[in-house]
N, C-alpha and C. Protein backbone atom coordinates (compact mmCIF):
# COMPACT_ATOMS: atom_id res chain seq x y z
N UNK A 1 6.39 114.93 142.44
CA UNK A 1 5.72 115.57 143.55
C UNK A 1 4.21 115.57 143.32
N UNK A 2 3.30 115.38 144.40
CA UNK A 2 2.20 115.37 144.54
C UNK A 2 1.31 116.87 144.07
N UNK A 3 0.13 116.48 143.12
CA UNK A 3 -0.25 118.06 143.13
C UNK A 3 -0.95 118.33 144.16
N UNK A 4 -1.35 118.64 145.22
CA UNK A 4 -2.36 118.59 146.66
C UNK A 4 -3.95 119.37 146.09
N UNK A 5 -4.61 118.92 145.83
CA UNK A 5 -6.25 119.52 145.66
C UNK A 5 -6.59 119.86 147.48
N UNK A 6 -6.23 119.31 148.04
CA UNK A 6 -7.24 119.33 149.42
C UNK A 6 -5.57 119.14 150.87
N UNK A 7 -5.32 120.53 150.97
CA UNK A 7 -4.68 120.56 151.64
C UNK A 7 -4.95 120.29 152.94
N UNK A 8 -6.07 120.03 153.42
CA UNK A 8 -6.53 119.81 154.89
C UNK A 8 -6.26 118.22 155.28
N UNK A 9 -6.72 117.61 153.99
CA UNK A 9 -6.75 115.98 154.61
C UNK A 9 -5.99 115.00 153.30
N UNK A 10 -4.81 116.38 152.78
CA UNK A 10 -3.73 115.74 152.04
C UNK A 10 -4.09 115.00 151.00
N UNK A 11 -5.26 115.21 149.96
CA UNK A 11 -5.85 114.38 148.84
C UNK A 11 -4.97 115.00 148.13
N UNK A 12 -4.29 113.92 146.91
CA UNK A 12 -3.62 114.80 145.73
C UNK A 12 -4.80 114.74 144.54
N UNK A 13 -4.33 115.09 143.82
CA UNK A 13 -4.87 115.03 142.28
C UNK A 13 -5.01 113.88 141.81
N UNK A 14 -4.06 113.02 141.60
CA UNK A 14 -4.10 111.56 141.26
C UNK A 14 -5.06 111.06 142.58
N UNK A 15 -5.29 110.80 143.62
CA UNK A 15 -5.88 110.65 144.96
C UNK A 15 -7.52 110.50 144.28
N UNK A 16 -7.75 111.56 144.15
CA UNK A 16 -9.21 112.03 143.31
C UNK A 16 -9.30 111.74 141.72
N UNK A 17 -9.05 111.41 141.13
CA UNK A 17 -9.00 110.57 140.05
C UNK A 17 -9.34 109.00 140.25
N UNK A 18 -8.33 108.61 140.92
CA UNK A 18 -8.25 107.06 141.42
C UNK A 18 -9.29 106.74 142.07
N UNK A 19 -9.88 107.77 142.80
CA UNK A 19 -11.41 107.82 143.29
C UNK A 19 -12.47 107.69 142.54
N UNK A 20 -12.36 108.41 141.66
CA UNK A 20 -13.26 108.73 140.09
C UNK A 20 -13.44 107.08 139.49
N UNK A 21 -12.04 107.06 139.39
CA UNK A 21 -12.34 105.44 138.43
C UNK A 21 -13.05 104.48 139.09
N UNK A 22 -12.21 104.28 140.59
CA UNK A 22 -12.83 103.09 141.17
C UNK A 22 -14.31 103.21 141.77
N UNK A 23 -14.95 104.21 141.59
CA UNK A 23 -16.37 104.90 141.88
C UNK A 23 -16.95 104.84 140.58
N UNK A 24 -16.73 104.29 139.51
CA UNK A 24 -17.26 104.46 138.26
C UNK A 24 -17.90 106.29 137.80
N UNK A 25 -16.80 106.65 138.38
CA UNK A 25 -17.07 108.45 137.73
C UNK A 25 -17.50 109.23 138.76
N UNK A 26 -17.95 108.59 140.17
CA UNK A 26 -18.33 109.48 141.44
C UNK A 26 -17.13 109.33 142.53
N UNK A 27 -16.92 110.74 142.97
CA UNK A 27 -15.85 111.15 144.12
C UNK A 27 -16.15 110.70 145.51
N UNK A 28 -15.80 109.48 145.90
CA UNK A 28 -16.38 109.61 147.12
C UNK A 28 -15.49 110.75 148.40
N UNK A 29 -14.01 111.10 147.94
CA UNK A 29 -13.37 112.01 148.35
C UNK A 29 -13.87 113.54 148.55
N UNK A 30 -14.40 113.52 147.38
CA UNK A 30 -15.18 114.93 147.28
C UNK A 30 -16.64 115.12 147.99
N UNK A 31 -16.82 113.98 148.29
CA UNK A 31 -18.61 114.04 149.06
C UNK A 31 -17.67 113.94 150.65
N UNK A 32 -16.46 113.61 150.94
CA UNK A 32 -15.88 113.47 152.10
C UNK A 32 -15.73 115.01 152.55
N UNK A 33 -14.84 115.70 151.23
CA UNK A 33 -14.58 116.98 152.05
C UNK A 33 -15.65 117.95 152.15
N UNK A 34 -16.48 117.75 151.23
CA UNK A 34 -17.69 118.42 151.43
C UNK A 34 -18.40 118.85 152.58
N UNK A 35 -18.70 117.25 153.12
CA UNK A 35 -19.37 117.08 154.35
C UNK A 35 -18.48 117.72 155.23
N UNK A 36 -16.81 117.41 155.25
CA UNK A 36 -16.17 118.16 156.27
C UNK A 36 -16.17 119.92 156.27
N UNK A 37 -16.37 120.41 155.43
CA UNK A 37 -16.29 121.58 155.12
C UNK A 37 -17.57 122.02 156.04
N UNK A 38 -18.63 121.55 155.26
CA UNK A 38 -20.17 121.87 156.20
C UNK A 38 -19.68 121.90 157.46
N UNK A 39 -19.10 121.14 158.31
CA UNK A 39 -18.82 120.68 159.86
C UNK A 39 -17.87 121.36 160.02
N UNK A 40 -17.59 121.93 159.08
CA UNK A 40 -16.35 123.39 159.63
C UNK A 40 -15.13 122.63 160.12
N UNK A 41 -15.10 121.40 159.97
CA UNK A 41 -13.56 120.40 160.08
C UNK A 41 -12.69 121.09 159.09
N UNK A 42 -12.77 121.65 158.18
CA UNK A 42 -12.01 122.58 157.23
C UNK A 42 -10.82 123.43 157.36
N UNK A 43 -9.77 123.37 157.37
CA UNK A 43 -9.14 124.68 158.18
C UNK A 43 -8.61 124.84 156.56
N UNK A 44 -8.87 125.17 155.46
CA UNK A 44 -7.94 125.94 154.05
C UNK A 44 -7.36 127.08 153.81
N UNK A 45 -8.32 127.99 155.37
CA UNK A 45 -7.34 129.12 155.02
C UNK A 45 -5.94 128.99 155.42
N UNK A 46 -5.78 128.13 156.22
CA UNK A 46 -4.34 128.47 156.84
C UNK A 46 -3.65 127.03 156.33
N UNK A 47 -4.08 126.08 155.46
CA UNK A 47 -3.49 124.90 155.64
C UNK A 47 -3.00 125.19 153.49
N UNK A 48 -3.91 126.13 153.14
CA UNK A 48 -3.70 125.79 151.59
C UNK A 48 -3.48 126.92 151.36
N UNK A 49 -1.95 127.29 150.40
CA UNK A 49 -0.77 128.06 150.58
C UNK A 49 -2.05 129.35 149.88
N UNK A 50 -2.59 129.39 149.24
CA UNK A 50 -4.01 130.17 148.29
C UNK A 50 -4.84 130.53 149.02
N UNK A 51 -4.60 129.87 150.61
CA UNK A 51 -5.70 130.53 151.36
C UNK A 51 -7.22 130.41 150.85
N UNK A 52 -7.31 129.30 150.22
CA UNK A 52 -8.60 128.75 150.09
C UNK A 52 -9.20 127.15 149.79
């Protein structure tokens, strides 16, 4: 089973890693949700079981 980091747009753990490598050590996943977060595209309270 998948570990989910980013319950909004379904990134797992391995997802963001595999990102890491093929970015030579930079997330382009993580500059993704970022930006979505800013734009309030975000919904974590209700989508990530932690409510965050």
């Amino acid at each position: 089973m998948k570990k989910l980091i980013c319950y909004c747009f379904g990134y797992s753990e391995a997802d963001i890693i595999k990102d890491v490598q093929q970015n030579h050590g930079h997330s382009l996943i993580m500059e993704r949700i970022q930006a979505e977060k800013k734009k309030g595209s975000c919904n974590c309270s209700a989508t990530n079981p932690l409510g965050r």
